[in-house]
N, C-alpha and C. Protein backbone atom coordinates (compact mmCIF):
# COMPACT_ATOMS: atom_id res chain seq x y z
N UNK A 1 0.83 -1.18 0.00
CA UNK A 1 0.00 0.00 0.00
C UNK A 1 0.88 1.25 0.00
N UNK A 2 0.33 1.93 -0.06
CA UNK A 2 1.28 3.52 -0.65
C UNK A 2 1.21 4.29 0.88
N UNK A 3 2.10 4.80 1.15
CA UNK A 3 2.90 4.80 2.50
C UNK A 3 3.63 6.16 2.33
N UNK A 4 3.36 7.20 3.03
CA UNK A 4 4.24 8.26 2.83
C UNK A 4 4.48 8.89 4.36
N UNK A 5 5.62 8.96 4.65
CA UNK A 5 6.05 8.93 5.92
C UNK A 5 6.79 10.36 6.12
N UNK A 6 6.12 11.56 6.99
CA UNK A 6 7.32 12.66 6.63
C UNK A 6 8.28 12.65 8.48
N UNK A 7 9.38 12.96 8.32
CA UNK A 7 10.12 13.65 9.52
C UNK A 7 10.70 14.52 9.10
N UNK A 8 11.32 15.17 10.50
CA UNK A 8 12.59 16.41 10.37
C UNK A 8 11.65 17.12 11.23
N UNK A 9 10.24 17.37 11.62
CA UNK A 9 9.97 19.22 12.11
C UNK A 9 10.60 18.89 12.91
N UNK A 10 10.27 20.32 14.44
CA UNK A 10 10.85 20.37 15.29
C UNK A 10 10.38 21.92 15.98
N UNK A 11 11.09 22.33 16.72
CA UNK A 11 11.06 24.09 16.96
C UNK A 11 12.01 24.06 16.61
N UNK A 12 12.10 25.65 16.53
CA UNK A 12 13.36 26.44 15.83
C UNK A 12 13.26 27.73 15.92
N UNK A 13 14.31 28.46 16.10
CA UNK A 13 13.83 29.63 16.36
C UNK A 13 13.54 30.90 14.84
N UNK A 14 13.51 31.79 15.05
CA UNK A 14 13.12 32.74 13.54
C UNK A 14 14.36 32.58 13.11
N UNK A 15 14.61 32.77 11.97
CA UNK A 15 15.67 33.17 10.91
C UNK A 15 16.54 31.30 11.17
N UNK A 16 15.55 30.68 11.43
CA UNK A 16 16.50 29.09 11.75
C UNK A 16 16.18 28.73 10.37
N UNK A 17 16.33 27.69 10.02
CA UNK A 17 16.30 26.55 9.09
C UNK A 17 15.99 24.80 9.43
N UNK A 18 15.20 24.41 8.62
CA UNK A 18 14.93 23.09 8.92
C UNK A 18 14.84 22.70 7.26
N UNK A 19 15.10 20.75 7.70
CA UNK A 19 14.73 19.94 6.64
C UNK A 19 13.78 19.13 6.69
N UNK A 20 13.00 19.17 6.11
CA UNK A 20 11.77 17.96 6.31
C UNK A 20 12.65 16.90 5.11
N UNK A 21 11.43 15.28 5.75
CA UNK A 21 11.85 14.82 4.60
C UNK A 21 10.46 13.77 4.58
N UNK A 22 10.51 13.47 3.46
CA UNK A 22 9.10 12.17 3.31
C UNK A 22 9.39 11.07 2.40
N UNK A 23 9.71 9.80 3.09
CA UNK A 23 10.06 8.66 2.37
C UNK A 23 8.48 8.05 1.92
N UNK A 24 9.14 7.89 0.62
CA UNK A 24 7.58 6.89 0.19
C UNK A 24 8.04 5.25 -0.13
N UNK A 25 6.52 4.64 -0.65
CA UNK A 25 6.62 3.32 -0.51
C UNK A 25 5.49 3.25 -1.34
N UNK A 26 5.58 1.68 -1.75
CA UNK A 26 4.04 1.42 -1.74
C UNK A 26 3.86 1.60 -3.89
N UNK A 27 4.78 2.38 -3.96
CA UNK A 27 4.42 2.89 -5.76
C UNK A 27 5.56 3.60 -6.41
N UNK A 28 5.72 3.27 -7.40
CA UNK A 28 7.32 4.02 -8.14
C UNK A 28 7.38 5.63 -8.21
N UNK A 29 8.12 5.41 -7.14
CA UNK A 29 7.83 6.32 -6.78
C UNK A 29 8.77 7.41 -7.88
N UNK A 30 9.80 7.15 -8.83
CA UNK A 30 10.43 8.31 -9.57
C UNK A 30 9.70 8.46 -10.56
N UNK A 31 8.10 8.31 -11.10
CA UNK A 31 7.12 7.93 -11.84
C UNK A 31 6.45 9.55 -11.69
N UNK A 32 6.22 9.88 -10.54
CA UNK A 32 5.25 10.84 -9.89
C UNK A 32 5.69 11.71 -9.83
N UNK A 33 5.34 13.53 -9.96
CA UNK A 33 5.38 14.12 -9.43
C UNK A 33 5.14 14.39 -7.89
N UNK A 34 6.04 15.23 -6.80
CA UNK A 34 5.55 14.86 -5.51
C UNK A 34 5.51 16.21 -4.81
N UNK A 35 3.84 16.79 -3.74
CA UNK A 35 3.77 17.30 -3.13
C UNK A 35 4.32 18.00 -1.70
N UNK A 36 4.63 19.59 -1.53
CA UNK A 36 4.53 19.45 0.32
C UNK A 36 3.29 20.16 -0.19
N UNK A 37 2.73 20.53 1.68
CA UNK A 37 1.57 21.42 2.03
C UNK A 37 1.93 21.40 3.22
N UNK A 38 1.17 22.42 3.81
CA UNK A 38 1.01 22.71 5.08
C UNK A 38 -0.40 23.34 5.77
N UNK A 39 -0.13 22.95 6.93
CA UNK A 39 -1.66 23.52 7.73
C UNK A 39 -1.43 24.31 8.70
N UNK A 40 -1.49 25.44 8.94
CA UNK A 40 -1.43 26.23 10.39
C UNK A 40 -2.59 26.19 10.92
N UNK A 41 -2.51 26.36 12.56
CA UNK A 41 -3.78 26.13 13.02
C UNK A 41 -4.98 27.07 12.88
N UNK A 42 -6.41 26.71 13.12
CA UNK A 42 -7.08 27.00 12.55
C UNK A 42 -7.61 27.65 10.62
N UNK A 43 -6.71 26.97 9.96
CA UNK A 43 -5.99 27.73 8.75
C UNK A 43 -6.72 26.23 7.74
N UNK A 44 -7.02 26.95 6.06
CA UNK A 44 -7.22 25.59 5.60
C UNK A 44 -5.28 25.21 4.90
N UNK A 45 -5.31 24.17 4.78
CA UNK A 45 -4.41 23.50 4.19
C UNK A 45 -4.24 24.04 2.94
N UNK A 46 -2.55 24.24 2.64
CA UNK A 46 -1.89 25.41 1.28
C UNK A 46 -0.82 24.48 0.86
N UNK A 47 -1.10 24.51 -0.40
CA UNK A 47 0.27 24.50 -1.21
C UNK A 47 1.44 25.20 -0.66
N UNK A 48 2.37 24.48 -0.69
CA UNK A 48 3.52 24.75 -0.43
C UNK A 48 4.60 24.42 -1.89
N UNK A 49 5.00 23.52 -2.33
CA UNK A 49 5.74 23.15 -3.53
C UNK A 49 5.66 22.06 -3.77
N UNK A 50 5.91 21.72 -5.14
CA UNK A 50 6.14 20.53 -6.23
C UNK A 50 7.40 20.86 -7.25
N UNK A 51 7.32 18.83 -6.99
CA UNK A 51 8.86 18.82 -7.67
C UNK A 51 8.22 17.63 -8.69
N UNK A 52 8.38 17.53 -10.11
CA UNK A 52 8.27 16.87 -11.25
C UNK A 52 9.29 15.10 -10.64
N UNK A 53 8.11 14.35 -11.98
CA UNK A 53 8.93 13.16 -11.66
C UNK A 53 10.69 12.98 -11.89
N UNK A 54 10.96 13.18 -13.38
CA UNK A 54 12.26 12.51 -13.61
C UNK A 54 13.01 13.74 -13.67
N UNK A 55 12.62 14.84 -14.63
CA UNK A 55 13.56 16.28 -14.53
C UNK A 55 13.86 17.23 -13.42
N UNK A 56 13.08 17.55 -12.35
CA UNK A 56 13.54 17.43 -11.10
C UNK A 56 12.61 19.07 -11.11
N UNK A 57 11.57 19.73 -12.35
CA UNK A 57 11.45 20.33 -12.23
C UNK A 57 10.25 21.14 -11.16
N UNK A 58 10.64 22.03 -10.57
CA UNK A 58 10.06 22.30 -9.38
C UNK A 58 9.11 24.39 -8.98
N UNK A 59 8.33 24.19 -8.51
CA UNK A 59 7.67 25.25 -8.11
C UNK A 59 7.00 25.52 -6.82
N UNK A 60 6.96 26.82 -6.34
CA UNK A 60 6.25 27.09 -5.40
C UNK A 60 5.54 28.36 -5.04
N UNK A 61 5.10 27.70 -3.85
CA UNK A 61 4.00 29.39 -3.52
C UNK A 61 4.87 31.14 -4.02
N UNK A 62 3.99 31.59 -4.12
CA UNK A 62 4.84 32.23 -4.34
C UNK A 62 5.41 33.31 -3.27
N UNK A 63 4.40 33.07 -2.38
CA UNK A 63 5.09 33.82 -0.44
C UNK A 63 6.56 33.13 -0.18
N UNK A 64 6.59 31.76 -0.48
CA UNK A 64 8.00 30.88 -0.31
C UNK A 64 9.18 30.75 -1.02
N UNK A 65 8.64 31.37 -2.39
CA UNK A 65 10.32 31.49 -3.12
C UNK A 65 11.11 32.01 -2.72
N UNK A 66 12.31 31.29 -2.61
CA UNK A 66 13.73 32.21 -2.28
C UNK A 66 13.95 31.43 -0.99
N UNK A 67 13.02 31.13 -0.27
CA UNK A 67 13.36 30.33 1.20
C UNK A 67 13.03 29.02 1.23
N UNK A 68 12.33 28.31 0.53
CA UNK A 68 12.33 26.98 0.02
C UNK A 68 12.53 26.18 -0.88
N UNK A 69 13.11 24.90 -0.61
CA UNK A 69 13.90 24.32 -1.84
C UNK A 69 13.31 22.97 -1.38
N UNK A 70 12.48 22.41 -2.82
CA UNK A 70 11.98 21.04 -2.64
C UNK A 70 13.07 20.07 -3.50
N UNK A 71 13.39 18.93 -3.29
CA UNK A 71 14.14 18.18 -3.94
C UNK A 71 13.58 16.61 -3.77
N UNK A 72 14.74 15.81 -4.42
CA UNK A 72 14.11 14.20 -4.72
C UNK A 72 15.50 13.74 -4.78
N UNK A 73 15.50 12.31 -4.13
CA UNK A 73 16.24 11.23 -4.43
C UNK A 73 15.96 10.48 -4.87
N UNK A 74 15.18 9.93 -6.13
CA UNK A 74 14.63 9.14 -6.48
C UNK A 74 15.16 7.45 -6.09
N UNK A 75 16.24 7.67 -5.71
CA UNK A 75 17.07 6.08 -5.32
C UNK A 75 16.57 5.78 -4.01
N UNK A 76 16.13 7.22 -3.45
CA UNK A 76 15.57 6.78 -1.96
C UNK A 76 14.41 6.90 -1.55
N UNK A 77 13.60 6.90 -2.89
CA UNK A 77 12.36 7.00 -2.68
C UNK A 77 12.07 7.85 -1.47
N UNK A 78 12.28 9.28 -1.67
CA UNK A 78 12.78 10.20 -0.91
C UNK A 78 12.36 12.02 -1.32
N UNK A 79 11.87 12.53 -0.78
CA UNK A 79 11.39 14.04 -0.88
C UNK A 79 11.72 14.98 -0.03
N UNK A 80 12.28 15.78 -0.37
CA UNK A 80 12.68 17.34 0.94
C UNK A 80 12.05 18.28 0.55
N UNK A 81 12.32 18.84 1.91
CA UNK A 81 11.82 20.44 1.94
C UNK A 81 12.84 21.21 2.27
N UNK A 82 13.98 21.45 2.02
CA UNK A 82 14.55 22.87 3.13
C UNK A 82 13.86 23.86 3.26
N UNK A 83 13.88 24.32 4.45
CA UNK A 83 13.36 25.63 4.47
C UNK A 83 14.59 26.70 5.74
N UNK A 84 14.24 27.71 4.82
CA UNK A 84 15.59 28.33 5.19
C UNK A 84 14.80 29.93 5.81
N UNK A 85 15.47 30.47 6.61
CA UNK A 85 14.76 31.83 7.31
C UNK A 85 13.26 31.91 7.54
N UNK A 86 13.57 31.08 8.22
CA UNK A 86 11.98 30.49 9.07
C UNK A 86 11.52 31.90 9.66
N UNK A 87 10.04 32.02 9.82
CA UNK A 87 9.53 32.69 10.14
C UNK A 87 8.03 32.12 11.24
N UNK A 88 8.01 33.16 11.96
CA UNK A 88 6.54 32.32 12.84
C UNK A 88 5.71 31.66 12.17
N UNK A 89 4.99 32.47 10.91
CA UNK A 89 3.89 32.33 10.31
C UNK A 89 4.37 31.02 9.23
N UNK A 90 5.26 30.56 9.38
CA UNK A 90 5.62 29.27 8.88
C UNK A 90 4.68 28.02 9.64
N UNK A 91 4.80 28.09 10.71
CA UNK A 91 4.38 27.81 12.03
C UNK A 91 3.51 27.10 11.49
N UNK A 92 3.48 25.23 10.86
CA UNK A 92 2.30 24.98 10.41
C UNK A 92 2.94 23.29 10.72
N UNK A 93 1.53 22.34 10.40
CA UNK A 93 1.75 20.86 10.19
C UNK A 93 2.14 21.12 8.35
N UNK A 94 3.22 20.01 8.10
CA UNK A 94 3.61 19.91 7.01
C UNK A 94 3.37 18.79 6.59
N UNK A 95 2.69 18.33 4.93
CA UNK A 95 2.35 16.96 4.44
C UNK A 95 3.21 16.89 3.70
N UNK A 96 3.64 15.62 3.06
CA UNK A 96 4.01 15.06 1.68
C UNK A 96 2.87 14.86 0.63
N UNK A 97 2.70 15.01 -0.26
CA UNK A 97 1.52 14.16 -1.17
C UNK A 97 1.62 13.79 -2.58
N UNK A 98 0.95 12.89 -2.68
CA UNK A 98 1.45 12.34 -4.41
C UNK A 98 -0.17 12.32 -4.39
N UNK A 99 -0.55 12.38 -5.71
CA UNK A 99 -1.54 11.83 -6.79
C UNK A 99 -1.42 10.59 -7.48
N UNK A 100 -2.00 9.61 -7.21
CA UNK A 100 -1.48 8.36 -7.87
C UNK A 100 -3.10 7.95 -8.59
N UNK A 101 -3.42 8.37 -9.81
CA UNK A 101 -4.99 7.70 -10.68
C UNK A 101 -6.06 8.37 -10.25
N UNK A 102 -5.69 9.57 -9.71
CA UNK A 102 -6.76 10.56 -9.38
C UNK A 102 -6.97 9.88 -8.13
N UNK A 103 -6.35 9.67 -7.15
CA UNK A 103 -6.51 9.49 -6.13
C UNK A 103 -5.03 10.22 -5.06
N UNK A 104 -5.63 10.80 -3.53
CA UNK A 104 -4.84 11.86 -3.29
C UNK A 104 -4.21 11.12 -1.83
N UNK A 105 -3.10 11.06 -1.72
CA UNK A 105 -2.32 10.12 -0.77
C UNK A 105 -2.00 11.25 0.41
N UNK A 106 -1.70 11.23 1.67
CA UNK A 106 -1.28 11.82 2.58
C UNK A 106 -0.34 10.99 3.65
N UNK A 107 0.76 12.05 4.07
CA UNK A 107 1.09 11.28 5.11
C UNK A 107 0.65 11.93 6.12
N UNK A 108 1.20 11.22 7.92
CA UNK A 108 0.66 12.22 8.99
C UNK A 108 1.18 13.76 9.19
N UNK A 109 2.01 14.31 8.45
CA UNK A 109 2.07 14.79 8.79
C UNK A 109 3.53 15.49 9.69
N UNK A 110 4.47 16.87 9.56
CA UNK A 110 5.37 16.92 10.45
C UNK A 110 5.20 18.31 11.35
N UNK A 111 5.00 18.56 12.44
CA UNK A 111 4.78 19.57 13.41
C UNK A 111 6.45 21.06 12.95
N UNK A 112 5.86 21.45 12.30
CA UNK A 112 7.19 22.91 12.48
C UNK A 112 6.67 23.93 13.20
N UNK A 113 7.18 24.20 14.14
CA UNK A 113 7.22 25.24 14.92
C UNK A 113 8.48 26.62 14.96
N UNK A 114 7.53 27.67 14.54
CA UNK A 114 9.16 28.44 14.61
C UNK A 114 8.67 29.85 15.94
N UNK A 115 9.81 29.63 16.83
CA UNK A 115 9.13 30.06 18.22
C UNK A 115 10.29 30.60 18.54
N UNK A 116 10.37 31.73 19.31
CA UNK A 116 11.93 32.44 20.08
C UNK A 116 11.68 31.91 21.77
């Protein structure tokens, strides 16, 4: 079954940096284009960035350019986020997600907190 697992949040303070990461399973995975998102509380759930299957090509919000960088290991069936000069309002749960046949995969989820 298709399995998407994220780690890395954490706290951190402003102007910190973190890496998320989300191993998948379950489906070929260098086949897919692959999702983040995020949720702050009380907030609906936002795009954050996408990275293309094989060319590595990638986009994002456009509040996040310049401070986030999504990438792929395809050998490790493997997805990042850096995120670099964190800010409070970052302050959200972060997903992985793929589309696999019109159907929309999630993992649980990683807690970032950016707090002084």
């Amino acid at each position: 079954q298709v399995q998407l697992v994220e780690s890395g949040g954490g706290l951190v303070q402003p102007g910190g940096s973190l890496r998320l990461s989300c191993a998948a399973s379950g489906f070929t995975f260098s086949a897919y284009s692959m999702r983040w998102y995020r949720q702050a509380p009380g907030k609906e759930r936002e795009w954050v960035a996408v990275i293309s299957d094989a060319s590595g090509w990638a986009n994002y919000a456009d509040s996040l350019k310049g401070r986030f960088t999504i990438s792929r290991d395809n050998a490790k069936n493997t997805v990042y986020l850096q995120m670099n000069s964190l800010k409070p309002e970052d302050t959200a749960v972060y997903f992985c997600h793929v589309n696999l046949r019109n159907t929309n995969y999630w993992g649980q989820g990683t807690q970032v907190t950016v707090s002084s």
